[in-house]
PDB file of N, CA and C in Angstrom:
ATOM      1  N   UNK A   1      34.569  -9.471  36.359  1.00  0.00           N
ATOM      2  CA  UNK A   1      35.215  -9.733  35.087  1.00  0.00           C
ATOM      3  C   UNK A   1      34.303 -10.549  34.171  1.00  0.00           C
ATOM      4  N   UNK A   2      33.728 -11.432  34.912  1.00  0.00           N
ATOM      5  CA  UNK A   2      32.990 -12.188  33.848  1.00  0.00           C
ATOM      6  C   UNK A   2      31.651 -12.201  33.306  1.00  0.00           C
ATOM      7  N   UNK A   3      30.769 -10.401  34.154  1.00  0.00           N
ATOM      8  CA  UNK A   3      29.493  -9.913  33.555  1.00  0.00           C
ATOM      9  C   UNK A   3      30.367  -8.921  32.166  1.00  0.00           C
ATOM     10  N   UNK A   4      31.019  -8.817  32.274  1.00  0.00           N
ATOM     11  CA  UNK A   4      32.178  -7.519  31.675  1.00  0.00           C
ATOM     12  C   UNK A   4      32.791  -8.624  30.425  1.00  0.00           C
ATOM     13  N   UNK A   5      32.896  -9.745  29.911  1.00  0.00           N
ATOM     14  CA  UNK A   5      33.038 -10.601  29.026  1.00  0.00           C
ATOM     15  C   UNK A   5      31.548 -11.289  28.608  1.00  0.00           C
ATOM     16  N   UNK A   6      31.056 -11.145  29.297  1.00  0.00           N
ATOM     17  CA  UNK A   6      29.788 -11.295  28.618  1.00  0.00           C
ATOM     18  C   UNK A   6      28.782 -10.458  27.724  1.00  0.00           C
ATOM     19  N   UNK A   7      29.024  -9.626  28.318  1.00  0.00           N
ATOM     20  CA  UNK A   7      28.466  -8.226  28.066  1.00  0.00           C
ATOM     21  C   UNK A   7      29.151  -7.805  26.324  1.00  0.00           C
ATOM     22  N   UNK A   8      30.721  -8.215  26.395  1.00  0.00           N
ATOM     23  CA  UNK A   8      31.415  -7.972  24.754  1.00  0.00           C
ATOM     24  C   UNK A   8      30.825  -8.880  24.489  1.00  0.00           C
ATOM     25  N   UNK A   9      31.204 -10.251  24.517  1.00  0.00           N
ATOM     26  CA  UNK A   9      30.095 -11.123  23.420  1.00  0.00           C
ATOM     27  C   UNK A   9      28.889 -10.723  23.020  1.00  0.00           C
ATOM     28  N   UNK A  10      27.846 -10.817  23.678  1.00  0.00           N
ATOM     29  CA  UNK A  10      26.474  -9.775  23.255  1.00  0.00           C
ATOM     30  C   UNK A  10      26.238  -8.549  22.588  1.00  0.00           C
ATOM     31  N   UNK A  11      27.597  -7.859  22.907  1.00  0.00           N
ATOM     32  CA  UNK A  11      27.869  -6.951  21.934  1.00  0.00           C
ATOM     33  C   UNK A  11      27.869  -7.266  20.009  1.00  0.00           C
ATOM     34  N   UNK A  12      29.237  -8.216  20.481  1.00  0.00           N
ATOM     35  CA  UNK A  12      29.618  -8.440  19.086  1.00  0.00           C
ATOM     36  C   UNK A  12      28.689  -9.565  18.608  1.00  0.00           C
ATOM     37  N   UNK A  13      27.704 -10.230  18.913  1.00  0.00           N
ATOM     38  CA  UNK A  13      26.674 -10.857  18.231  1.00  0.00           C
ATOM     39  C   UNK A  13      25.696  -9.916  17.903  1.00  0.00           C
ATOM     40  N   UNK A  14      25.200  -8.809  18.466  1.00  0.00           N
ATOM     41  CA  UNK A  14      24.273  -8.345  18.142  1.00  0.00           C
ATOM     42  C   UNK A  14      24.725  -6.956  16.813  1.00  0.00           C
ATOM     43  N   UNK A  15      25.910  -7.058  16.807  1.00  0.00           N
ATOM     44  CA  UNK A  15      27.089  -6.191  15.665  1.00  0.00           C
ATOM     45  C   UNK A  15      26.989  -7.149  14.494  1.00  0.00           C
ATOM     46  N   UNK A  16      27.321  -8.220  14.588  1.00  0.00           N
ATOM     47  CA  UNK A  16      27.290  -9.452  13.712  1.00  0.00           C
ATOM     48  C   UNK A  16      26.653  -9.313  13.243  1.00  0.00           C
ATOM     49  N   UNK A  17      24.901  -9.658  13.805  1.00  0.00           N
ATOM     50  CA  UNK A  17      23.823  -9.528  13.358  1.00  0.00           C
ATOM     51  C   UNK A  17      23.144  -8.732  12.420  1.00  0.00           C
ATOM     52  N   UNK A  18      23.954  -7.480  12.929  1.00  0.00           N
ATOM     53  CA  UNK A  18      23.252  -6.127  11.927  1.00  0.00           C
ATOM     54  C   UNK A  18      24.192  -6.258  10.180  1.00  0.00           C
ATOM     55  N   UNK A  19      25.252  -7.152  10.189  1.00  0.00           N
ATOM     56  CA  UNK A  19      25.778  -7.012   8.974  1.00  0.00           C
ATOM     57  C   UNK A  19      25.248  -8.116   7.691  1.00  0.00           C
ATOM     58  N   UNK A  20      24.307  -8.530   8.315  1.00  0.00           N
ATOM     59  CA  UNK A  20      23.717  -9.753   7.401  1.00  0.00           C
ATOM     60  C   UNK A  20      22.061  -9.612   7.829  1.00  0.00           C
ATOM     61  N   UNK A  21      21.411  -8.369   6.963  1.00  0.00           N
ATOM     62  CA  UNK A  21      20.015  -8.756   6.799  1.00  0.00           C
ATOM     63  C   UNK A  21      18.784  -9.754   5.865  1.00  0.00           C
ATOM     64  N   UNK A  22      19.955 -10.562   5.796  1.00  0.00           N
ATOM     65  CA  UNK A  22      19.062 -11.606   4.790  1.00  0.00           C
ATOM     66  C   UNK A  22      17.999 -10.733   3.294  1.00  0.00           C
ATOM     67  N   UNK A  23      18.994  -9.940   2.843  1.00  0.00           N
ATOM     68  CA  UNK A  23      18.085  -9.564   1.838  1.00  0.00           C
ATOM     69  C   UNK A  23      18.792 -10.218   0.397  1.00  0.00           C
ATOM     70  N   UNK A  24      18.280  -9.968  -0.666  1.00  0.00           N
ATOM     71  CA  UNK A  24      18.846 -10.411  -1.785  1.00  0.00           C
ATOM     72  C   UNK A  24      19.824  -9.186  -1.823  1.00  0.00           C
ATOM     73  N   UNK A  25      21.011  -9.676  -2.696  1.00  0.00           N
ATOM     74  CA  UNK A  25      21.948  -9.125  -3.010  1.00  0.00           C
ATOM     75  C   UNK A  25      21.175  -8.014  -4.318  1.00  0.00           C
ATOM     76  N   UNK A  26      22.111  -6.746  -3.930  1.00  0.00           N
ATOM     77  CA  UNK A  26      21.604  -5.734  -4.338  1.00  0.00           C
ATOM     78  C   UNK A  26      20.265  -4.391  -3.866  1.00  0.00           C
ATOM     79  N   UNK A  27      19.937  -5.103  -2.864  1.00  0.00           N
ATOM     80  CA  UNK A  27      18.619  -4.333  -2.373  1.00  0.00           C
ATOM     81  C   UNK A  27      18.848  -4.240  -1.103  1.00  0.00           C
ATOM     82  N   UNK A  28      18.452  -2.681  -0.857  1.00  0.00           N
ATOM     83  CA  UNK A  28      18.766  -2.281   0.291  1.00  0.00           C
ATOM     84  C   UNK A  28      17.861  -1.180   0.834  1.00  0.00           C
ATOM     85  N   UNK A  29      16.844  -0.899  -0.131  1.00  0.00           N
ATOM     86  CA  UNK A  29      15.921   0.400   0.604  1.00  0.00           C
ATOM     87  C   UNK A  29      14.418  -0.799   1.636  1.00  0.00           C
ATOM     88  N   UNK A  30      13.897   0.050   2.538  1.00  0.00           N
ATOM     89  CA  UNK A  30      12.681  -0.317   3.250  1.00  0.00           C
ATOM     90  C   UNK A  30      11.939   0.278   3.001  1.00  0.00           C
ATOM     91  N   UNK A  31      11.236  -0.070   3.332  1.00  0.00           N
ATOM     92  CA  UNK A  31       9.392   0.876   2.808  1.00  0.00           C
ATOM     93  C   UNK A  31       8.486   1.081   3.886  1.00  0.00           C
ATOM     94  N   UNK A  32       8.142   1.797   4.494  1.00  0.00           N
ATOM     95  CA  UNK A  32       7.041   1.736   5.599  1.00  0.00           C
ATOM     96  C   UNK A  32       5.849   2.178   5.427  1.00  0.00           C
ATOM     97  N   UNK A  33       4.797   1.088   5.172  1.00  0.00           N
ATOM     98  CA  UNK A  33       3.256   1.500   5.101  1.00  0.00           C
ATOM     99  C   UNK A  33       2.431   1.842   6.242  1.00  0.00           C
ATOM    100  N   UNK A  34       2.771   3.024   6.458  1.00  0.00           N
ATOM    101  CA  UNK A  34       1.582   3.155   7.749  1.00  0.00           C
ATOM    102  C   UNK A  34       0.043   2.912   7.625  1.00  0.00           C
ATOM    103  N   UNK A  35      -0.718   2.188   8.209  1.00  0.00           N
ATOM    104  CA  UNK A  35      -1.941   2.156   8.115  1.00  0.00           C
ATOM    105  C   UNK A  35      -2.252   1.954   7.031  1.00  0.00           C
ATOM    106  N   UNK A  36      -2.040   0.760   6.175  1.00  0.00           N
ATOM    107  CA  UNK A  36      -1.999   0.109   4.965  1.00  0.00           C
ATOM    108  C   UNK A  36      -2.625  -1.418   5.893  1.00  0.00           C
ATOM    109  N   UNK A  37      -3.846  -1.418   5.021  1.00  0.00           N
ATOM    110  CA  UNK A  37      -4.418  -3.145   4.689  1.00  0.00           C
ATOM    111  C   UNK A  37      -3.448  -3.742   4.784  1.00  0.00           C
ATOM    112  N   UNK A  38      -3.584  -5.020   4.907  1.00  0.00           N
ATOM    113  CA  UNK A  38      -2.379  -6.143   5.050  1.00  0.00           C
ATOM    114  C   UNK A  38      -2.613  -6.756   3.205  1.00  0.00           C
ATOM    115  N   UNK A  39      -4.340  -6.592   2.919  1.00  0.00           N
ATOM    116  CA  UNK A  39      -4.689  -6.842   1.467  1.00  0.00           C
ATOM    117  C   UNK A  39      -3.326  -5.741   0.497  1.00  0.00           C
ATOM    118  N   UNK A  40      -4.121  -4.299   0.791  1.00  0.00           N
ATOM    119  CA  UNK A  40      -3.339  -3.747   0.098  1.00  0.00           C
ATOM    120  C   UNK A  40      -1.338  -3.685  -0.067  1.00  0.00           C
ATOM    121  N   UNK A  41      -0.981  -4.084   1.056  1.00  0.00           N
ATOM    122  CA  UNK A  41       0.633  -4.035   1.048  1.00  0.00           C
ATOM    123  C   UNK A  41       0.623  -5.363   0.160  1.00  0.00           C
ATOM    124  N   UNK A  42       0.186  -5.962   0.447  1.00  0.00           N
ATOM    125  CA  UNK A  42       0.598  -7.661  -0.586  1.00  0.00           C
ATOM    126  C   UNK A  42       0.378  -7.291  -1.903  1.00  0.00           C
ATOM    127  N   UNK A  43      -0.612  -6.765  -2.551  1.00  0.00           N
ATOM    128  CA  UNK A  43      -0.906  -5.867  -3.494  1.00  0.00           C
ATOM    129  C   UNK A  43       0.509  -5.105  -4.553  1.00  0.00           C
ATOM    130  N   UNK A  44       0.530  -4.084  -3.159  1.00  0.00           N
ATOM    131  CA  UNK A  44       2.057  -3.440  -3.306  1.00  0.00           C
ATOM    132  C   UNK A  44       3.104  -3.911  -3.487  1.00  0.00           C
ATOM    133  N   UNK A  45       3.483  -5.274  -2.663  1.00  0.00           N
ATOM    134  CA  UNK A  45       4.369  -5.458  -2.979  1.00  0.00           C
ATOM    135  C   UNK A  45       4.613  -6.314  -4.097  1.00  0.00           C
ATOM    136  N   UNK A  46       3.746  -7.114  -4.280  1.00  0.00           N
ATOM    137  CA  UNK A  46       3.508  -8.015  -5.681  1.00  0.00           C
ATOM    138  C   UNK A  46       3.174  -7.002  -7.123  1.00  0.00           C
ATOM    139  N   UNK A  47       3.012  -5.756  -7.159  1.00  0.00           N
ATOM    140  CA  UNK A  47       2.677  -5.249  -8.446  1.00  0.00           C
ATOM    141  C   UNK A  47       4.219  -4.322  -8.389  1.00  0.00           C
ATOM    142  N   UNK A  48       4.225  -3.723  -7.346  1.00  0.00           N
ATOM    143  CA  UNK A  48       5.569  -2.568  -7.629  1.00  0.00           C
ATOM    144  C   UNK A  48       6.792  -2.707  -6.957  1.00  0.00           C
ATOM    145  N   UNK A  49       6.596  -3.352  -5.497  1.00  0.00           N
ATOM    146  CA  UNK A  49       7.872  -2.929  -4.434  1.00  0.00           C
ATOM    147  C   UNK A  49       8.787  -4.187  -4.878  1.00  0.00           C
ATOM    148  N   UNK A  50       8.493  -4.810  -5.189  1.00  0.00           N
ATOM    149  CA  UNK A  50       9.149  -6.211  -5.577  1.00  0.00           C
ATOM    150  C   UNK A  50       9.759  -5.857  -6.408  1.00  0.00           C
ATOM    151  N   UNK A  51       8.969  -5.803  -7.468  1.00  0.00           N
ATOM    152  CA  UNK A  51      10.117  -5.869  -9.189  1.00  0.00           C
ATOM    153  C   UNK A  51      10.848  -4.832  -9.440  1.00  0.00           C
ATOM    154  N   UNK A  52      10.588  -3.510  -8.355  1.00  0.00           N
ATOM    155  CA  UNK A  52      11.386  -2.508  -8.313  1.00  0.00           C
ATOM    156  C   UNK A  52      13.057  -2.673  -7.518  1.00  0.00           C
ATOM    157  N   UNK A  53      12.747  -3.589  -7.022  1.00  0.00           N
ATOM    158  CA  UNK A  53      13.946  -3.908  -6.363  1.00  0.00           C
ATOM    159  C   UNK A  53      14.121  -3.554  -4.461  1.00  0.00           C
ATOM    160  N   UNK A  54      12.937  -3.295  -3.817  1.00  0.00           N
ATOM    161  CA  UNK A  54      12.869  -3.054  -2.349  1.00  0.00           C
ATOM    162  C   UNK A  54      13.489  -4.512  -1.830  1.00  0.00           C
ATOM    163  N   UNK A  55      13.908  -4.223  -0.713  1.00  0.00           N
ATOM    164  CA  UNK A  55      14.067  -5.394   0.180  1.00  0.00           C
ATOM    165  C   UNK A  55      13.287  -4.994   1.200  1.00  0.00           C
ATOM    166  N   UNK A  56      12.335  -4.568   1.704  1.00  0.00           N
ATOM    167  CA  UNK A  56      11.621  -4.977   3.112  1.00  0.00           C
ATOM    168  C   UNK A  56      10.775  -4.427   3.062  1.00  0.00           C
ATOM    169  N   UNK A  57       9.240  -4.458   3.920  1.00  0.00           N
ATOM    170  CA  UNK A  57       8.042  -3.353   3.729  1.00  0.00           C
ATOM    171  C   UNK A  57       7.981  -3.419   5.749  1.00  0.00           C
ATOM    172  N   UNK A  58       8.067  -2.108   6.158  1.00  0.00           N
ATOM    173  CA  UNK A  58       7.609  -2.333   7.570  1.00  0.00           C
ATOM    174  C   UNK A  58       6.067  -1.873   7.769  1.00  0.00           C
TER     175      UNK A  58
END
Protein backbone atom coordinates (compact mmCIF):
# COMPACT_ATOMS: atom_id res chain seq x y z
CA UNK A 1 0.00 0.00 0.00
CA UNK A 2 2.50 2.38 0.76
CA UNK A 3 4.94 1.98 -2.62
CA UNK A 4 1.26 2.38 -4.30
CA UNK A 5 0.79 6.01 -2.35
CA UNK A 6 3.89 6.97 -3.16
CA UNK A 7 4.01 6.26 -6.47
CA UNK A 8 0.41 8.85 -6.77
CA UNK A 9 2.28 11.53 -5.11
CA UNK A 10 5.14 11.43 -7.71
CA UNK A 11 2.66 11.26 -10.05
CA UNK A 12 0.82 14.29 -9.17
CA UNK A 13 4.07 16.38 -8.57
CA UNK A 14 5.47 15.59 -11.66
CA UNK A 15 1.60 16.62 -13.31
CA UNK A 16 1.96 19.76 -11.20
CA UNK A 17 5.08 20.43 -12.60
CA UNK A 18 4.19 20.29 -16.22
CA UNK A 19 1.43 23.09 -15.59
CA UNK A 20 3.79 25.88 -14.65
CA UNK A 21 6.73 26.32 -17.14
CA UNK A 22 8.00 29.45 -15.84
CA UNK A 23 7.54 31.30 -19.04
CA UNK A 24 6.22 34.84 -19.37
CA UNK A 25 2.67 35.10 -19.72
CA UNK A 26 1.60 34.85 -23.21
CA UNK A 27 4.39 32.75 -24.81
CA UNK A 28 4.27 29.46 -25.51
CA UNK A 29 6.12 28.28 -28.75
CA UNK A 30 9.97 26.52 -28.42
CA UNK A 31 12.51 26.70 -30.86
CA UNK A 32 15.08 24.04 -31.46
CA UNK A 33 18.51 24.93 -32.90
CA UNK A 34 20.18 22.00 -33.97
CA UNK A 35 23.81 22.43 -34.34
CA UNK A 36 23.73 26.14 -33.80
CA UNK A 37 26.90 28.02 -32.08
CA UNK A 38 26.05 28.81 -28.63
CA UNK A 39 27.51 32.54 -30.25
CA UNK A 40 24.97 32.30 -32.86
CA UNK A 41 21.65 31.21 -30.73
CA UNK A 42 22.41 34.25 -28.28
CA UNK A 43 22.52 36.22 -31.45
CA UNK A 44 19.09 34.72 -32.30
CA UNK A 45 17.68 35.09 -29.58
CA UNK A 46 18.60 38.70 -28.75
CA UNK A 47 17.83 40.06 -32.43
CA UNK A 48 14.54 37.90 -33.28
CA UNK A 49 13.32 34.98 -30.90
CA UNK A 50 12.88 37.31 -28.06
CA UNK A 51 11.01 40.31 -29.31
CA UNK A 52 9.01 37.95 -31.34
CA UNK A 53 7.57 36.57 -28.45
CA UNK A 54 9.28 32.71 -28.10
CA UNK A 55 9.52 31.34 -24.73
CA UNK A 56 12.36 28.76 -24.94
CA UNK A 57 15.29 27.83 -27.46
CA UNK A 58 16.31 23.99 -27.07
Amino acid sequence: MRPLVLLGLLALALVRAQKDPHWESGRSAIVHLFEWKFEDIAAECERFLGPKGFASVQ
